[in-house]
PDB file of N, CA and C in Angstrom:
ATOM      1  N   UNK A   1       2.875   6.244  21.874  1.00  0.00           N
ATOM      2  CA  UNK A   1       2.503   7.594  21.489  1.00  0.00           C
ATOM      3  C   UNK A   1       2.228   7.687  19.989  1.00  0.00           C
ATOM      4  N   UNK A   2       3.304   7.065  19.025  1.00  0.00           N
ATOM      5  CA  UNK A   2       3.230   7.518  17.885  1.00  0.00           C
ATOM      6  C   UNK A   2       1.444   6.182  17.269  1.00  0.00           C
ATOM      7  N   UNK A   3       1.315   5.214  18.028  1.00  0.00           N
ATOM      8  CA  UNK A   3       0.130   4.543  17.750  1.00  0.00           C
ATOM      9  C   UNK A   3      -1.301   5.858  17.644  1.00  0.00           C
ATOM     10  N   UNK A   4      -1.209   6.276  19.040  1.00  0.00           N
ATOM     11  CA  UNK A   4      -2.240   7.516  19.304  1.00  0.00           C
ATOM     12  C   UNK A   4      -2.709   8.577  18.019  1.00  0.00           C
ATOM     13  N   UNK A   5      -1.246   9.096  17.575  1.00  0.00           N
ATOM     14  CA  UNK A   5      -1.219   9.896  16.513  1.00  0.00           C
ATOM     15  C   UNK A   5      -1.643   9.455  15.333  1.00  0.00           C
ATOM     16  N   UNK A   6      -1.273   8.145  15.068  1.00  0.00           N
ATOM     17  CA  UNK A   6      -1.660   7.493  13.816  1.00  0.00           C
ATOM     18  C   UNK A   6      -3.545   7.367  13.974  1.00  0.00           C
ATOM     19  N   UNK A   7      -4.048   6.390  15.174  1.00  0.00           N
ATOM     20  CA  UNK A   7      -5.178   6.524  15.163  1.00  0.00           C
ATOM     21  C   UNK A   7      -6.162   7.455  14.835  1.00  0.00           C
ATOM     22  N   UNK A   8      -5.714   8.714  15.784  1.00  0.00           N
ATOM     23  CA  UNK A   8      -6.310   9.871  15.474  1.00  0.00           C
ATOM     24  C   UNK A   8      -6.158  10.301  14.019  1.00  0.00           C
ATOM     25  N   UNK A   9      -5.173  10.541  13.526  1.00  0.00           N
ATOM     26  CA  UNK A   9      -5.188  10.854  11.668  1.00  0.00           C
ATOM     27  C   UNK A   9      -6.328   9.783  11.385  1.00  0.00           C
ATOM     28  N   UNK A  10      -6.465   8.727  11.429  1.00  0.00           N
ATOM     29  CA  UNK A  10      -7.011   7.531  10.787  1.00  0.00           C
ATOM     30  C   UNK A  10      -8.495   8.568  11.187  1.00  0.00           C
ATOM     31  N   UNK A  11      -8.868   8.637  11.650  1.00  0.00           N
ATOM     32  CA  UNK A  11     -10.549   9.267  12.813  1.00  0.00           C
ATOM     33  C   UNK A  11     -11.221  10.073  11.605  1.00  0.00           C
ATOM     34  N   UNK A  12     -10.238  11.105  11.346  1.00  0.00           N
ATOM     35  CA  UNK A  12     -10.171  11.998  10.701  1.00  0.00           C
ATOM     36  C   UNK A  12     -11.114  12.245   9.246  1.00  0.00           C
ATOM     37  N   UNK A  13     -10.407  10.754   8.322  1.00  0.00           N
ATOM     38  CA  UNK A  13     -10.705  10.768   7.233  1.00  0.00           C
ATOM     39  C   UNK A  13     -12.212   9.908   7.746  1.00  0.00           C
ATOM     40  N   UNK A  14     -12.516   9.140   8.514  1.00  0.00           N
ATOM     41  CA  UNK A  14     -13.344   8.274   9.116  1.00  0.00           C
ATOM     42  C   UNK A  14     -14.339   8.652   9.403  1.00  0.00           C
ATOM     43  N   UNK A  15     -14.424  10.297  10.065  1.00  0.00           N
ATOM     44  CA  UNK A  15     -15.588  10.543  10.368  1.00  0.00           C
ATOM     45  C   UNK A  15     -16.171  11.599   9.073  1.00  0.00           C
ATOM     46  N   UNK A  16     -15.350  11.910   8.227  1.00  0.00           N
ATOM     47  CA  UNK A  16     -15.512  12.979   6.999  1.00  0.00           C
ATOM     48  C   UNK A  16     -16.588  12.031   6.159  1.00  0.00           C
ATOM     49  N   UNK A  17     -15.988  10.604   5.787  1.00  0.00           N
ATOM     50  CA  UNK A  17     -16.787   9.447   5.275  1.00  0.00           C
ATOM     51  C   UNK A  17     -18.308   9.595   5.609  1.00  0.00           C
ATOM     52  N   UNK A  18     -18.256   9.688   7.334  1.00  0.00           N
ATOM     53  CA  UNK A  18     -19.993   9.738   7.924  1.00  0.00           C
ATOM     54  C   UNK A  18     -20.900  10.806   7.154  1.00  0.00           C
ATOM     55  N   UNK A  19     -19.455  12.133   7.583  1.00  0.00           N
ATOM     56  CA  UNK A  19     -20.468  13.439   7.303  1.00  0.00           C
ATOM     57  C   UNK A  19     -20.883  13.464   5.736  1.00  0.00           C
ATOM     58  N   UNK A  20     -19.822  13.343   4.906  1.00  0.00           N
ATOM     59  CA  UNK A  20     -20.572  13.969   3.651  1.00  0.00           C
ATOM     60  C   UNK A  20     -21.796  13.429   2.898  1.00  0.00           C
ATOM     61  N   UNK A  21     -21.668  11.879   2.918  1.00  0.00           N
ATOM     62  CA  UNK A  21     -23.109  11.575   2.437  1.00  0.00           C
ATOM     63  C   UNK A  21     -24.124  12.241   3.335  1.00  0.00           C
ATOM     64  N   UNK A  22     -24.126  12.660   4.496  1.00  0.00           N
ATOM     65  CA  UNK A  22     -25.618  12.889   5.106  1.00  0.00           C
ATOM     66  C   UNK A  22     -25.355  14.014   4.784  1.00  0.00           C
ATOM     67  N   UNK A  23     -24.354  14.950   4.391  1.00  0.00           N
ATOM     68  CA  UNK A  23     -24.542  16.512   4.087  1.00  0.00           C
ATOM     69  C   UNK A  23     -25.589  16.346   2.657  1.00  0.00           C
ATOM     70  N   UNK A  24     -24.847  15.165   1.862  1.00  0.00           N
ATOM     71  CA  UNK A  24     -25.776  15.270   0.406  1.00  0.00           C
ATOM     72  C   UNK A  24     -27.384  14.873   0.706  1.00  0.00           C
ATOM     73  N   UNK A  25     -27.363  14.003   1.461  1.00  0.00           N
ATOM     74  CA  UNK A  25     -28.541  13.651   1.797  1.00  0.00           C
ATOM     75  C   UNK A  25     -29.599  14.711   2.494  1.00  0.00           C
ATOM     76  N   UNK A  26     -29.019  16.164   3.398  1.00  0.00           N
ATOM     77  CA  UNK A  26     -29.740  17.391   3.447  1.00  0.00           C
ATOM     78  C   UNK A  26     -29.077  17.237   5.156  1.00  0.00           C
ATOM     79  N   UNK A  27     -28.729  15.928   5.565  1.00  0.00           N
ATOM     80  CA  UNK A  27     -28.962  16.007   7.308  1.00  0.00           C
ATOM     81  C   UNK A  27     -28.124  17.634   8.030  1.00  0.00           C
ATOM     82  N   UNK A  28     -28.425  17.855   9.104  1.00  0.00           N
ATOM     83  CA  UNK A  28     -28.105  19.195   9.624  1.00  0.00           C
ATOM     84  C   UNK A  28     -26.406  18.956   9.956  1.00  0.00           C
ATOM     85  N   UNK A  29     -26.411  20.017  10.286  1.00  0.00           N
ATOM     86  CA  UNK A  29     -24.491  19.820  10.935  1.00  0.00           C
ATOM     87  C   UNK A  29     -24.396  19.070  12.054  1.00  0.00           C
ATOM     88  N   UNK A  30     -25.466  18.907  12.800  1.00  0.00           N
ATOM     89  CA  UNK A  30     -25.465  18.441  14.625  1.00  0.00           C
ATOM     90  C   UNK A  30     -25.715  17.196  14.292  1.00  0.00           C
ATOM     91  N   UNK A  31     -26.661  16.563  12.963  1.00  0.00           N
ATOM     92  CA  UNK A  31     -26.955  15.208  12.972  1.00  0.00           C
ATOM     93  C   UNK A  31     -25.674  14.575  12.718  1.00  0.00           C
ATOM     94  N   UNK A  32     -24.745  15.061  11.530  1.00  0.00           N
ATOM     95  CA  UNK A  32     -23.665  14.606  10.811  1.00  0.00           C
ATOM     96  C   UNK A  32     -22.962  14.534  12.075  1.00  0.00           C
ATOM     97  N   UNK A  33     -22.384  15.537  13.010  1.00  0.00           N
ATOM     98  CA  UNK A  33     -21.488  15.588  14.073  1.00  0.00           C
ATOM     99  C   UNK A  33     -21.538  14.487  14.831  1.00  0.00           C
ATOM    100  N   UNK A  34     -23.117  14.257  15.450  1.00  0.00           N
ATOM    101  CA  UNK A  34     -23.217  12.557  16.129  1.00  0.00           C
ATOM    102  C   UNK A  34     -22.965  11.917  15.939  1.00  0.00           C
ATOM    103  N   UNK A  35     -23.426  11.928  14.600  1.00  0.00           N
ATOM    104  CA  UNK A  35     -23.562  10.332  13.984  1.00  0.00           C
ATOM    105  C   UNK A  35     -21.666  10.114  13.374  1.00  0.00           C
ATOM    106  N   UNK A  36     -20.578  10.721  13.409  1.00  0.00           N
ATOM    107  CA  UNK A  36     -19.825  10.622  12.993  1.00  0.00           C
ATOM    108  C   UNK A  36     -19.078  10.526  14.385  1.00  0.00           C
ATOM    109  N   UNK A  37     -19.781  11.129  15.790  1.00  0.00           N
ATOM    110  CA  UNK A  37     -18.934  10.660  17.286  1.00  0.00           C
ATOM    111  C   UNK A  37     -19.160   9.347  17.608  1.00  0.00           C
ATOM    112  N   UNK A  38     -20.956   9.168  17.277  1.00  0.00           N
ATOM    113  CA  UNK A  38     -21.294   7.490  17.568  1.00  0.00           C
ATOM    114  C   UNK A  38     -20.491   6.588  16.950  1.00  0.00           C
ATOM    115  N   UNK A  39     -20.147   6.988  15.278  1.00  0.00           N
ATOM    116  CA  UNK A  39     -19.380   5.558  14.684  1.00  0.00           C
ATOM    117  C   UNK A  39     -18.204   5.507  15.275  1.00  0.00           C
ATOM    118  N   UNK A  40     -17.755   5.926  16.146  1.00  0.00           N
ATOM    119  CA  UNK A  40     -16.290   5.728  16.645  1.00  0.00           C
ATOM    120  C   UNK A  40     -16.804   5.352  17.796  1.00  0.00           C
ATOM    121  N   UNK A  41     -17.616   5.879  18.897  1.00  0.00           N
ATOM    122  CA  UNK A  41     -17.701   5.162  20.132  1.00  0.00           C
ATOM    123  C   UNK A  41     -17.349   4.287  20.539  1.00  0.00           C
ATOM    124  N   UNK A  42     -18.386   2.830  19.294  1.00  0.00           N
ATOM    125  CA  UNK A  42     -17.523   1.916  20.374  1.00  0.00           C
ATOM    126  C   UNK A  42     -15.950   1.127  19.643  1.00  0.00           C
ATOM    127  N   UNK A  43     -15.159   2.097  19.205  1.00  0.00           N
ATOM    128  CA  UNK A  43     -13.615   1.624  19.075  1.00  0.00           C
ATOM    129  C   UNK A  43     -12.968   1.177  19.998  1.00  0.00           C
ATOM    130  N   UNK A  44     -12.844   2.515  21.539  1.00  0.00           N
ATOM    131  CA  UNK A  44     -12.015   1.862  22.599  1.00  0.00           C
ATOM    132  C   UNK A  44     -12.303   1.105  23.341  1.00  0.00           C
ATOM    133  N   UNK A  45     -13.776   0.317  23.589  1.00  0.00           N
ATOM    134  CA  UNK A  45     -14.117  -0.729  23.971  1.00  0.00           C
ATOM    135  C   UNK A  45     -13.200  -2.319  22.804  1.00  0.00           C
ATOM    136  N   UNK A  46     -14.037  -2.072  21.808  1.00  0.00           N
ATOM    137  CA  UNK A  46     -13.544  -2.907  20.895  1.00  0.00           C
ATOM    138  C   UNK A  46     -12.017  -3.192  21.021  1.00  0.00           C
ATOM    139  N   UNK A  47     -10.991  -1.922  20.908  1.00  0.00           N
ATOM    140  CA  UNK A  47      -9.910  -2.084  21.004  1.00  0.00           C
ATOM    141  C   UNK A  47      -9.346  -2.830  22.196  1.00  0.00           C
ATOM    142  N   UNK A  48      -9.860  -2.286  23.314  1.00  0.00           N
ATOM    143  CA  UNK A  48      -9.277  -3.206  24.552  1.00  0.00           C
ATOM    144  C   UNK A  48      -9.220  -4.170  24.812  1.00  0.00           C
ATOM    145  N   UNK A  49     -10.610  -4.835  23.974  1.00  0.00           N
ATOM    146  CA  UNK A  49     -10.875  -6.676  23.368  1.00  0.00           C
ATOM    147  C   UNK A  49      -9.991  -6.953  22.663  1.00  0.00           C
ATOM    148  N   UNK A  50      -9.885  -6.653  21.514  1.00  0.00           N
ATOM    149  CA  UNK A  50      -8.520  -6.379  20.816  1.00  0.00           C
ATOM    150  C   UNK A  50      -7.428  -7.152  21.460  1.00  0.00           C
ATOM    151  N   UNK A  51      -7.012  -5.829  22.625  1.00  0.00           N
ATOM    152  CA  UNK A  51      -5.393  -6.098  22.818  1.00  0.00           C
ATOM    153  C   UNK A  51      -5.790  -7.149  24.094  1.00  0.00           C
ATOM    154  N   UNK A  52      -6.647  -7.338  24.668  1.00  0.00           N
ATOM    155  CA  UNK A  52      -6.892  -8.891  25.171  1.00  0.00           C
ATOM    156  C   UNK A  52      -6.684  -9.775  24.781  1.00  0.00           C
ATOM    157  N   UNK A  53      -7.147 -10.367  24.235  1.00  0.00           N
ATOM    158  CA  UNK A  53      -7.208 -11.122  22.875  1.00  0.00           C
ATOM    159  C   UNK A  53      -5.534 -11.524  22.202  1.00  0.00           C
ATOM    160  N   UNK A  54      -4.995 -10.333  21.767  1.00  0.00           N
ATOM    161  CA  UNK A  54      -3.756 -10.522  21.085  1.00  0.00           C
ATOM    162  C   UNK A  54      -2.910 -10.995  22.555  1.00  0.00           C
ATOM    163  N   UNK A  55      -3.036 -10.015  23.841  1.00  0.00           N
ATOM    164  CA  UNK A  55      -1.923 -10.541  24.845  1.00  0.00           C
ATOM    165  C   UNK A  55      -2.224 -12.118  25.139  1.00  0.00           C
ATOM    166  N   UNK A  56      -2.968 -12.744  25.007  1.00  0.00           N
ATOM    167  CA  UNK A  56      -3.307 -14.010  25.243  1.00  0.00           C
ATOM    168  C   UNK A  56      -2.994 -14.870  24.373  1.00  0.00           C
ATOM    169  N   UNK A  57      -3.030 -14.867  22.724  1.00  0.00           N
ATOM    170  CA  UNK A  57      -2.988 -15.208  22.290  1.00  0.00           C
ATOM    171  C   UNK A  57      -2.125 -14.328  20.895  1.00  0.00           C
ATOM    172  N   UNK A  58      -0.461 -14.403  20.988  1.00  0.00           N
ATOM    173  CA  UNK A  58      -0.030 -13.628  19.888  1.00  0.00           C
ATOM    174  C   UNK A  58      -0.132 -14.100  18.516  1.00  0.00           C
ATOM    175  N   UNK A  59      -0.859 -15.340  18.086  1.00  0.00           N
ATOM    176  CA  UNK A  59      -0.689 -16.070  16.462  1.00  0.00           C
ATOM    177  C   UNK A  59      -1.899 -14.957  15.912  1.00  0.00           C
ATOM    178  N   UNK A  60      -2.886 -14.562  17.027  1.00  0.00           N
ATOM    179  CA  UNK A  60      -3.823 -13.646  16.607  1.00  0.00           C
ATOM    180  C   UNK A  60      -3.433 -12.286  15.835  1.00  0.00           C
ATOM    181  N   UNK A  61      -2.719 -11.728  16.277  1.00  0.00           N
ATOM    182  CA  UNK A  61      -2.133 -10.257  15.786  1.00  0.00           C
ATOM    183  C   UNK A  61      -1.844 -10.210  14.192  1.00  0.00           C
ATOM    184  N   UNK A  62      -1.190 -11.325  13.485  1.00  0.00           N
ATOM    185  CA  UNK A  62      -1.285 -11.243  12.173  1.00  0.00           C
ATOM    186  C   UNK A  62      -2.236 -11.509  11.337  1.00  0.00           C
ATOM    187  N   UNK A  63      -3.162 -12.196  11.985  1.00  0.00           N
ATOM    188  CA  UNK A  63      -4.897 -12.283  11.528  1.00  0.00           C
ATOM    189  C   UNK A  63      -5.474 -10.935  11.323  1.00  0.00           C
ATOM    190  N   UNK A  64      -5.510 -10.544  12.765  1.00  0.00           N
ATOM    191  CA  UNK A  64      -6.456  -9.313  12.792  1.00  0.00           C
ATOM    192  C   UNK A  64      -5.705  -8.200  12.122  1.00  0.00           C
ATOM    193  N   UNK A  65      -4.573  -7.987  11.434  1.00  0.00           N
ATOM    194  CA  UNK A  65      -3.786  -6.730  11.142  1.00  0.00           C
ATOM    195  C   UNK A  65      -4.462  -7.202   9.475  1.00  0.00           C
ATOM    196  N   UNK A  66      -4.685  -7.993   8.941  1.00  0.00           N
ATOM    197  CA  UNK A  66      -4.724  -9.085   7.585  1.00  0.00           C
ATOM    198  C   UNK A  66      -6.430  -8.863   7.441  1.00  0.00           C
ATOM    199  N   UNK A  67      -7.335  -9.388   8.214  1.00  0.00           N
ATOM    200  CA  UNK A  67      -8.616  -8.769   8.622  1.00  0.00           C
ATOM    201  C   UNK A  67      -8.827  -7.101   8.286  1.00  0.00           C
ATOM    202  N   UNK A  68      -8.230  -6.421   9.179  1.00  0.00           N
ATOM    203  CA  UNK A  68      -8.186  -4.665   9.071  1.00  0.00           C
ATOM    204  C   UNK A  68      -8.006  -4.661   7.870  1.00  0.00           C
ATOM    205  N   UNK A  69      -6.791  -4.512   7.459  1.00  0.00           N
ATOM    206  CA  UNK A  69      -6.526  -4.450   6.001  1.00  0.00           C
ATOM    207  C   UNK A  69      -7.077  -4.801   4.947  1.00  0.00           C
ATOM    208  N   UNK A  70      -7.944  -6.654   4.803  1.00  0.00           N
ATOM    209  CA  UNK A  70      -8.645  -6.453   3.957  1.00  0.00           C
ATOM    210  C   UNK A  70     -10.165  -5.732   3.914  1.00  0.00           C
ATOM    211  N   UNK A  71     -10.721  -5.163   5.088  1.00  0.00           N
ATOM    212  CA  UNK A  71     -11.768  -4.785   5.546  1.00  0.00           C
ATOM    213  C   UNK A  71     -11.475  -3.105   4.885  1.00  0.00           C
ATOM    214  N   UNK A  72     -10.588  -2.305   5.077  1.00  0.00           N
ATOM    215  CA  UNK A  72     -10.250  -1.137   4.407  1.00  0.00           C
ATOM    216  C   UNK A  72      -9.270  -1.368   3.007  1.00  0.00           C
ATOM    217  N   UNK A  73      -9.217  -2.161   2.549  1.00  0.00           N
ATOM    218  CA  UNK A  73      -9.131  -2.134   1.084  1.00  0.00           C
ATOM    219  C   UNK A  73     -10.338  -2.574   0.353  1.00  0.00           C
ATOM    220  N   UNK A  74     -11.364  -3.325   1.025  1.00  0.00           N
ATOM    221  CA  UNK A  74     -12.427  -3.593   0.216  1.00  0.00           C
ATOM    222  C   UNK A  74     -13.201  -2.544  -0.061  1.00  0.00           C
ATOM    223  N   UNK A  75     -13.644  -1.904   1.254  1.00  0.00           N
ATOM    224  CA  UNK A  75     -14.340  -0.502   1.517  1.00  0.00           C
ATOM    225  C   UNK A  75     -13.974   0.509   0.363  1.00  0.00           C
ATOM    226  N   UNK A  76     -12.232   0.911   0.196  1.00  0.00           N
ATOM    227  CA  UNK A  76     -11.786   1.441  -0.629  1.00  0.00           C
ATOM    228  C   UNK A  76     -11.725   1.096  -1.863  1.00  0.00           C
ATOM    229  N   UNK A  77     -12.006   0.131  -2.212  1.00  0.00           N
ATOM    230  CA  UNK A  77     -12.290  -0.718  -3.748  1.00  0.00           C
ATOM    231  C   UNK A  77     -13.724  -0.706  -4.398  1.00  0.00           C
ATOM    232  N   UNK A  78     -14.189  -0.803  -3.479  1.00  0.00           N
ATOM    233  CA  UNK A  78     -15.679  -0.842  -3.949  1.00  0.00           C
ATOM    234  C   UNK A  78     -16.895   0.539  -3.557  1.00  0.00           C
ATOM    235  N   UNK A  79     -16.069   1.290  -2.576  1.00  0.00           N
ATOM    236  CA  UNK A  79     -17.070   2.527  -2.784  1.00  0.00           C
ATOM    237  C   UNK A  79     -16.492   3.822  -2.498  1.00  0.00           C
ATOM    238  N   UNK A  80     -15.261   3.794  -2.400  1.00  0.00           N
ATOM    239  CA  UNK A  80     -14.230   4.918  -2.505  1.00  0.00           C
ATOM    240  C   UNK A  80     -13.738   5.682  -3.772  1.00  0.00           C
ATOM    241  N   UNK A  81     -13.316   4.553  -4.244  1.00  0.00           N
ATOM    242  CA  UNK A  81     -12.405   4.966  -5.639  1.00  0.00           C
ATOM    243  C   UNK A  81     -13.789   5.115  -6.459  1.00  0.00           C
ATOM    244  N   UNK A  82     -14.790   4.648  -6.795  1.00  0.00           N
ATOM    245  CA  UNK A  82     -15.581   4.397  -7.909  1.00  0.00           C
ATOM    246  C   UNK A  82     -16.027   6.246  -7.517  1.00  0.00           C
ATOM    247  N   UNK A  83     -16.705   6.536  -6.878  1.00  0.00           N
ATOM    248  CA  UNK A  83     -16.369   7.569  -6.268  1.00  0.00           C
ATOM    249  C   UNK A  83     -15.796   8.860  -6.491  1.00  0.00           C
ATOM    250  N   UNK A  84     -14.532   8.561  -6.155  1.00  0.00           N
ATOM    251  CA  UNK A  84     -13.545   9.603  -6.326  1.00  0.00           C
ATOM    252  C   UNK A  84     -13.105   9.758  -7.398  1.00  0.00           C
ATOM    253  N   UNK A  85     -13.227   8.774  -8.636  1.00  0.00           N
ATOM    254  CA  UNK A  85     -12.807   9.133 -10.089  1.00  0.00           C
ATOM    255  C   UNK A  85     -13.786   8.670 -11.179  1.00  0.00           C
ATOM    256  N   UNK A  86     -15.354   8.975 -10.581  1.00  0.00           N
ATOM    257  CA  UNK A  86     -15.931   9.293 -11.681  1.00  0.00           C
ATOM    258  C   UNK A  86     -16.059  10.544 -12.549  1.00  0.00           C
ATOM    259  N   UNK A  87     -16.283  10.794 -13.355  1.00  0.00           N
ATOM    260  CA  UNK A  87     -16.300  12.001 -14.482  1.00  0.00           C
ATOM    261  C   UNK A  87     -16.056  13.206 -14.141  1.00  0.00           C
ATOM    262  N   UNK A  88     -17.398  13.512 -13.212  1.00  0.00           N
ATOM    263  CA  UNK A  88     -17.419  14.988 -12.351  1.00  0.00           C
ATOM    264  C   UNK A  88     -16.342  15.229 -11.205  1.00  0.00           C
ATOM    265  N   UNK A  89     -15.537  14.446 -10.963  1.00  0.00           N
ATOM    266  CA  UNK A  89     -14.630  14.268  -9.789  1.00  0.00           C
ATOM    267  C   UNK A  89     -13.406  13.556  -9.898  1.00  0.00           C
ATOM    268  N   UNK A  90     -13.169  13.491 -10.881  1.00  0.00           N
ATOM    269  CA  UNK A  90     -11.871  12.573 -10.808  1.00  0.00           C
ATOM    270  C   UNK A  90     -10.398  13.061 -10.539  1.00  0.00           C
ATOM    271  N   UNK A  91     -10.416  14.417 -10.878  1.00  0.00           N
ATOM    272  CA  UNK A  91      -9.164  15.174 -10.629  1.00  0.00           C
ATOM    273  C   UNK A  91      -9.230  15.813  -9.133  1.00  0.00           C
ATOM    274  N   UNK A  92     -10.315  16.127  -8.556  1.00  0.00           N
ATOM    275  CA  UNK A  92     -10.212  15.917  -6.847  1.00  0.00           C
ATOM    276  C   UNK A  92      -9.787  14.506  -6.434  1.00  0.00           C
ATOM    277  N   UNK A  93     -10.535  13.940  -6.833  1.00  0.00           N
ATOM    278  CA  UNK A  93      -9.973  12.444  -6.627  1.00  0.00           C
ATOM    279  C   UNK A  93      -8.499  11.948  -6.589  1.00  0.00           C
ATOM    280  N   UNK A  94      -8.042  12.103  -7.479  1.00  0.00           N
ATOM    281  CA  UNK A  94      -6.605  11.814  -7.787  1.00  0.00           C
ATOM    282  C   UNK A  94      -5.609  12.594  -7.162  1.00  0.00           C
ATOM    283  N   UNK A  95      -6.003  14.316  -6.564  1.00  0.00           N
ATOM    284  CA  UNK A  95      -5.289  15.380  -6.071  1.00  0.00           C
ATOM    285  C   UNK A  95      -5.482  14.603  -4.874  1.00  0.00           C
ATOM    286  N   UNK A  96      -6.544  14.121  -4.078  1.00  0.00           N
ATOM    287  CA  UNK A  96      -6.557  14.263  -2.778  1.00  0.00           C
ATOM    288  C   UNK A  96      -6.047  12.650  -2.280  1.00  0.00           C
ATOM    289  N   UNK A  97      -5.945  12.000  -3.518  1.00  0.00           N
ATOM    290  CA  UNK A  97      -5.209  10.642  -3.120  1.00  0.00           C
ATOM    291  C   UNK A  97      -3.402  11.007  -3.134  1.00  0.00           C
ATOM    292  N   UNK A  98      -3.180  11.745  -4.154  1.00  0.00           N
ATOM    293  CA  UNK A  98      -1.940  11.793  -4.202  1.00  0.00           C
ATOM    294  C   UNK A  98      -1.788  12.931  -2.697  1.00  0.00           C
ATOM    295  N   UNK A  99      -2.597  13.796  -2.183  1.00  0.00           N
ATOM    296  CA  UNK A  99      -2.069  14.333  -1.160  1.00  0.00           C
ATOM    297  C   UNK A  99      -1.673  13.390   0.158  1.00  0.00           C
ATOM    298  N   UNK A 100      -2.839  12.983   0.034  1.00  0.00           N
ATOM    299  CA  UNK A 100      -2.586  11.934   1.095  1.00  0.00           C
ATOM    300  C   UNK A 100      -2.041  10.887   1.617  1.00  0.00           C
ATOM    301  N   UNK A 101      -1.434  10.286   0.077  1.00  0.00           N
ATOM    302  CA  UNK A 101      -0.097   9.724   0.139  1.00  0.00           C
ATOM    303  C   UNK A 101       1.138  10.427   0.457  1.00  0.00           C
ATOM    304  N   UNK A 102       1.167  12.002   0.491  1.00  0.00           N
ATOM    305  CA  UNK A 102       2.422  12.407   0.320  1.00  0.00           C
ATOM    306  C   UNK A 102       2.738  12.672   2.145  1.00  0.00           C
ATOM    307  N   UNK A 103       0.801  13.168   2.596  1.00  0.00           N
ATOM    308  CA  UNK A 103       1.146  13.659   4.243  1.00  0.00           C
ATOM    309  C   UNK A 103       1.636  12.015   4.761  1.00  0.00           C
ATOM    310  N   UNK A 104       0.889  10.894   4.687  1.00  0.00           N
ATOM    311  CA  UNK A 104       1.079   9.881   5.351  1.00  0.00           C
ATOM    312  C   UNK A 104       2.848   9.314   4.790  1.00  0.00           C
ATOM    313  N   UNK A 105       3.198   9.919   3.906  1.00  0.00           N
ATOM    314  CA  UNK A 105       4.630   9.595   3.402  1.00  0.00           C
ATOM    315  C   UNK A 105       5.677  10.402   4.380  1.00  0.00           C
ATOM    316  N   UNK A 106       5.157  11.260   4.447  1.00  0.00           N
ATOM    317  CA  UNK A 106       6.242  12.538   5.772  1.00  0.00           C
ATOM    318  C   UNK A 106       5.960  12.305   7.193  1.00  0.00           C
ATOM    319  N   UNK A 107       4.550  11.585   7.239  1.00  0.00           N
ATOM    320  CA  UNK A 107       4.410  11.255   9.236  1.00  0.00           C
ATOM    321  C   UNK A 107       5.159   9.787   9.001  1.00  0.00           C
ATOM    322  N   UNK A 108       5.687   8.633   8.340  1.00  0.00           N
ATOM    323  CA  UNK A 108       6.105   7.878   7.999  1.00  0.00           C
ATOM    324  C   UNK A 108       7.562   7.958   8.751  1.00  0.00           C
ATOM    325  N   UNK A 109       7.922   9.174   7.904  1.00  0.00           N
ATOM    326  CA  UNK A 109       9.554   9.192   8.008  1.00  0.00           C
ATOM    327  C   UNK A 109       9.662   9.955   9.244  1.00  0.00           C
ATOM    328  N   UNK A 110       9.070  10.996   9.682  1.00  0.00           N
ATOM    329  CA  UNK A 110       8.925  11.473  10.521  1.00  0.00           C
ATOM    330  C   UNK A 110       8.901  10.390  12.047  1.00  0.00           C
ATOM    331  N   UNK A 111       7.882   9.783  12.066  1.00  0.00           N
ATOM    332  CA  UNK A 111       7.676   8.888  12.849  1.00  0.00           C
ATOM    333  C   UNK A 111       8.334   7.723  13.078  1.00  0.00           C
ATOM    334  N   UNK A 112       9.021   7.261  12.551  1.00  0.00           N
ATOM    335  CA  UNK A 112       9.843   6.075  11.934  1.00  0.00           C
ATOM    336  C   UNK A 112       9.043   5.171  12.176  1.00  0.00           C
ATOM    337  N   UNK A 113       8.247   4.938  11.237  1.00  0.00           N
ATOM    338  CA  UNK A 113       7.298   4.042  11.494  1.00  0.00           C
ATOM    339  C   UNK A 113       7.145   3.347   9.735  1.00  0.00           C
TER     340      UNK A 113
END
């Protein structure tokens, strides 16, 4: 259960990523909406490969958790942050990092996870 919850938070910030460049870019609300259902589509396929994969083979699971991780810290290194604390934006930036450390700090404890 508490996996579900986490995923879904994760979706969240995931599909916001899709929408706002195409908002800057002019696209409509219905284009952004798709195109932010399509990039998730194919997850629960993917995922079920996934946990195939790991039940067959458990040396896999610390790969692919090591993989994820460096795949969303690179993302976040190289076109997130540059981003979020250039000139015109840096104090949203910094507010909405420190928020988001603080919600994912309380579903943490909350969750015992």
């Amino acid at each position: 259960m508490y996996v579900i919850v986490a995923i879904a938070l994760q979706n969240i910030p995931e599909g916001t990523s899709v929408a706002i460049p195409m908002d800057a870019s002019g696209f409509s609300r219905a284009q952004q909406f798709w195109a932010a259902v399509l990039t998730s589509a194919p997850q629960p396929v993917a995922a079920l490969l996934a946990y195939a994969l790991v039940q067959q083979v458990s040396a896999l699971l610390p790969v692919s958790f090591a993989f994820a991780a460096g795949a969303m810290l690179s993302l976040v290194a190289l076109e997130l942050v540059p981003e979020a604390l250039s000139p015109a934006r840096w104090r949203t930036g910094v507010a909405g990092a420190a928020a988001g450390a603080l919600v994912m700090g309380v579903f943490s404890m909350v969750l015992g996870v």
